[in-house]
Protein backbone atom coordinates (compact mmCIF):
# COMPACT_ATOMS: atom_id res chain seq x y z
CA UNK A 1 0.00 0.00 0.00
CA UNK A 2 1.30 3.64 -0.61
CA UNK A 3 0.76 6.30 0.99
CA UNK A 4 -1.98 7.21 -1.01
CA UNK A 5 -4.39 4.73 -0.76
CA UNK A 6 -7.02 4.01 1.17
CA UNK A 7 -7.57 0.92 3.22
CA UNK A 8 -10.61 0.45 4.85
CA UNK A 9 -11.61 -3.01 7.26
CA UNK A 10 -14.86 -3.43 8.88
CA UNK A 11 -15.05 -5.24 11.77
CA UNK A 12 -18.79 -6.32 13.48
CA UNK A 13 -17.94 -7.40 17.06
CA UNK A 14 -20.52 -9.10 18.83
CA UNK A 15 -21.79 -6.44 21.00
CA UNK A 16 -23.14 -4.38 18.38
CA UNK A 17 -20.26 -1.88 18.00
CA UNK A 18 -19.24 -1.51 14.19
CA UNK A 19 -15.14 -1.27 14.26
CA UNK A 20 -14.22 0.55 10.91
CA UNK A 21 -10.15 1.28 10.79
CA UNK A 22 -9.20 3.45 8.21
CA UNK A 23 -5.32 3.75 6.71
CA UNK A 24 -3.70 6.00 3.98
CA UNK A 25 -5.20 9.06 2.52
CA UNK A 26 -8.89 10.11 2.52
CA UNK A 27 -9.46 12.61 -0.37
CA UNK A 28 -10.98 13.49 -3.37
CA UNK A 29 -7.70 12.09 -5.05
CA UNK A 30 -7.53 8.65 -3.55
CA UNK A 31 -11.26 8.43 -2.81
CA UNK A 32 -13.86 8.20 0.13
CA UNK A 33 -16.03 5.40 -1.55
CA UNK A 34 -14.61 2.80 0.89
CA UNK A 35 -15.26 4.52 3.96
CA UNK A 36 -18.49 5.95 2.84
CA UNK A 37 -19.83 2.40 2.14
CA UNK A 38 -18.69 1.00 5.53
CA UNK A 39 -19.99 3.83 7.54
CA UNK A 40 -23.63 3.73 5.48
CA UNK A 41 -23.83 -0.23 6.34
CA UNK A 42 -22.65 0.61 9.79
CA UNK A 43 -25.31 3.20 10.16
CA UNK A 44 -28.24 0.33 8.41
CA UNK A 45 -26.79 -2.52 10.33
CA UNK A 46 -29.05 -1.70 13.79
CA UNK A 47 -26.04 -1.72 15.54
CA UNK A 48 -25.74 -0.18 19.24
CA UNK A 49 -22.39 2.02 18.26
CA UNK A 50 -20.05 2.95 14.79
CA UNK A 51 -16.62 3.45 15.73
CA UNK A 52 -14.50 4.79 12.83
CA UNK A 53 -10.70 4.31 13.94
CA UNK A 54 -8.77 7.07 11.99
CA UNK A 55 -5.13 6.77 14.20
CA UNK A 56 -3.59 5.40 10.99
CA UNK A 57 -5.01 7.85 8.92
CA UNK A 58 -1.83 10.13 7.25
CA UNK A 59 -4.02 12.85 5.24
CA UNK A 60 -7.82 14.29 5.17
CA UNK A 61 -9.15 16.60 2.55
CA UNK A 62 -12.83 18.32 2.30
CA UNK A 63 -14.14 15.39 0.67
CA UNK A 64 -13.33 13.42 3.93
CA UNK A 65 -15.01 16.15 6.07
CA UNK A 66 -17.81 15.63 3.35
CA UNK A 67 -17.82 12.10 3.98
CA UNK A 68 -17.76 11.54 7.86
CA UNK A 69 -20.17 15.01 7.96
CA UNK A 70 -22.92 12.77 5.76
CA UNK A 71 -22.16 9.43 7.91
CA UNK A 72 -22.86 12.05 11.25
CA UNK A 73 -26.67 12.88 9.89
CA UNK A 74 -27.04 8.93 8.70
CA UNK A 75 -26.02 7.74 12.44
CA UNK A 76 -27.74 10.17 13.71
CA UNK A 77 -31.03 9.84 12.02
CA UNK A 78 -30.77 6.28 12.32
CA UNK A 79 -30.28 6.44 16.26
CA UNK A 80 -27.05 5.01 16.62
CA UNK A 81 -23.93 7.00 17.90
CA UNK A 82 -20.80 7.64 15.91
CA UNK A 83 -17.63 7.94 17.15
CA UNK A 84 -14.44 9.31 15.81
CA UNK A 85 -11.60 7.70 17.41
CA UNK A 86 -7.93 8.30 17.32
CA UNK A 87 -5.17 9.21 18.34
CA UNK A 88 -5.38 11.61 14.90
CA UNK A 89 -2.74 12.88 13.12
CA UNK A 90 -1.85 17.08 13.29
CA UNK A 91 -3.15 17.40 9.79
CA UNK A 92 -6.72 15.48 10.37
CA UNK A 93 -7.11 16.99 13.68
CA UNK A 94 -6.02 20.51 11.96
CA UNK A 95 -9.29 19.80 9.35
CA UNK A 96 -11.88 20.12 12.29
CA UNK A 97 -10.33 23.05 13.57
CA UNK A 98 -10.09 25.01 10.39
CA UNK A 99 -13.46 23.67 9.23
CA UNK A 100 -15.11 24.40 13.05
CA UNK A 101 -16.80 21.16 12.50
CA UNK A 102 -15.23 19.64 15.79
CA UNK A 103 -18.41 20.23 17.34
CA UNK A 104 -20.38 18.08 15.15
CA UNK A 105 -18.51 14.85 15.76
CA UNK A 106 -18.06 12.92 19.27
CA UNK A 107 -14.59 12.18 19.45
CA UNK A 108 -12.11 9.41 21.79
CA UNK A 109 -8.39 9.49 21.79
CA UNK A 110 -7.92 5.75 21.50
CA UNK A 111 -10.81 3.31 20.34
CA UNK A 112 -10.70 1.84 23.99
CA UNK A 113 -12.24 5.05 25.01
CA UNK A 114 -14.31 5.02 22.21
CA UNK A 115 -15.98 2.05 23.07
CA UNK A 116 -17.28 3.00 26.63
CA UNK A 117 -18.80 6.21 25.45
């Protein structure tokens, strides 16, 4: 895998929580399609929580923000919580920031934390 791709693994654990790790780049360039998918099963799946494990990701454009902005309103209007876990990179954690969308999202610093939330 460069650095540039995107690799995406789903992981349904029996409690109900959706585990989707993402790795590589997440842009209009490499593509969101992957992640998008995952997160819109994970948000139809009648899970109890979506956890969306971006520590490995390395770079995050407006078309990610796009991306995890639409999964946000799908958990949401489904009823099941999202969470953005990390530890993220300076340059992903710099997007909500700029973008002031920090709000929007519930976020854990590891995905251990994530999953007692």
């Amino acid at each position: 895998m460069t650095a540039d791709e995107l690799r995406v693994v789903v992981e349904a654990k029996d409690d109900g929580v959706v585990l989707i790790s993402v790795w590589g780049s997440l842009d209009g360039w490499s593509g969101t399609s992957g992640l998008v998918e995952a997160l819109d099963e994970a948000a139809g799946s009648g899970g109890r929580l979506t956890v969306a494990d971006l520590s490995g990701l390395e770079f995050a454009d407006s078309a990610a923000l796009h991306a995890l902005l639409n999964a946000q309103h799908r958990h949401a209007a489904a009823g099941v919580p999202l969470i953005l876990a990390g530890p993220l990179g300076t340059g992903v954690r710099r997007l909500f920031e700029v973008s002031g969308t920090g709000g929007v999202f519930t976020f854990a610093d590891t995905v251990d934390a994530a999953l007692t939330c």
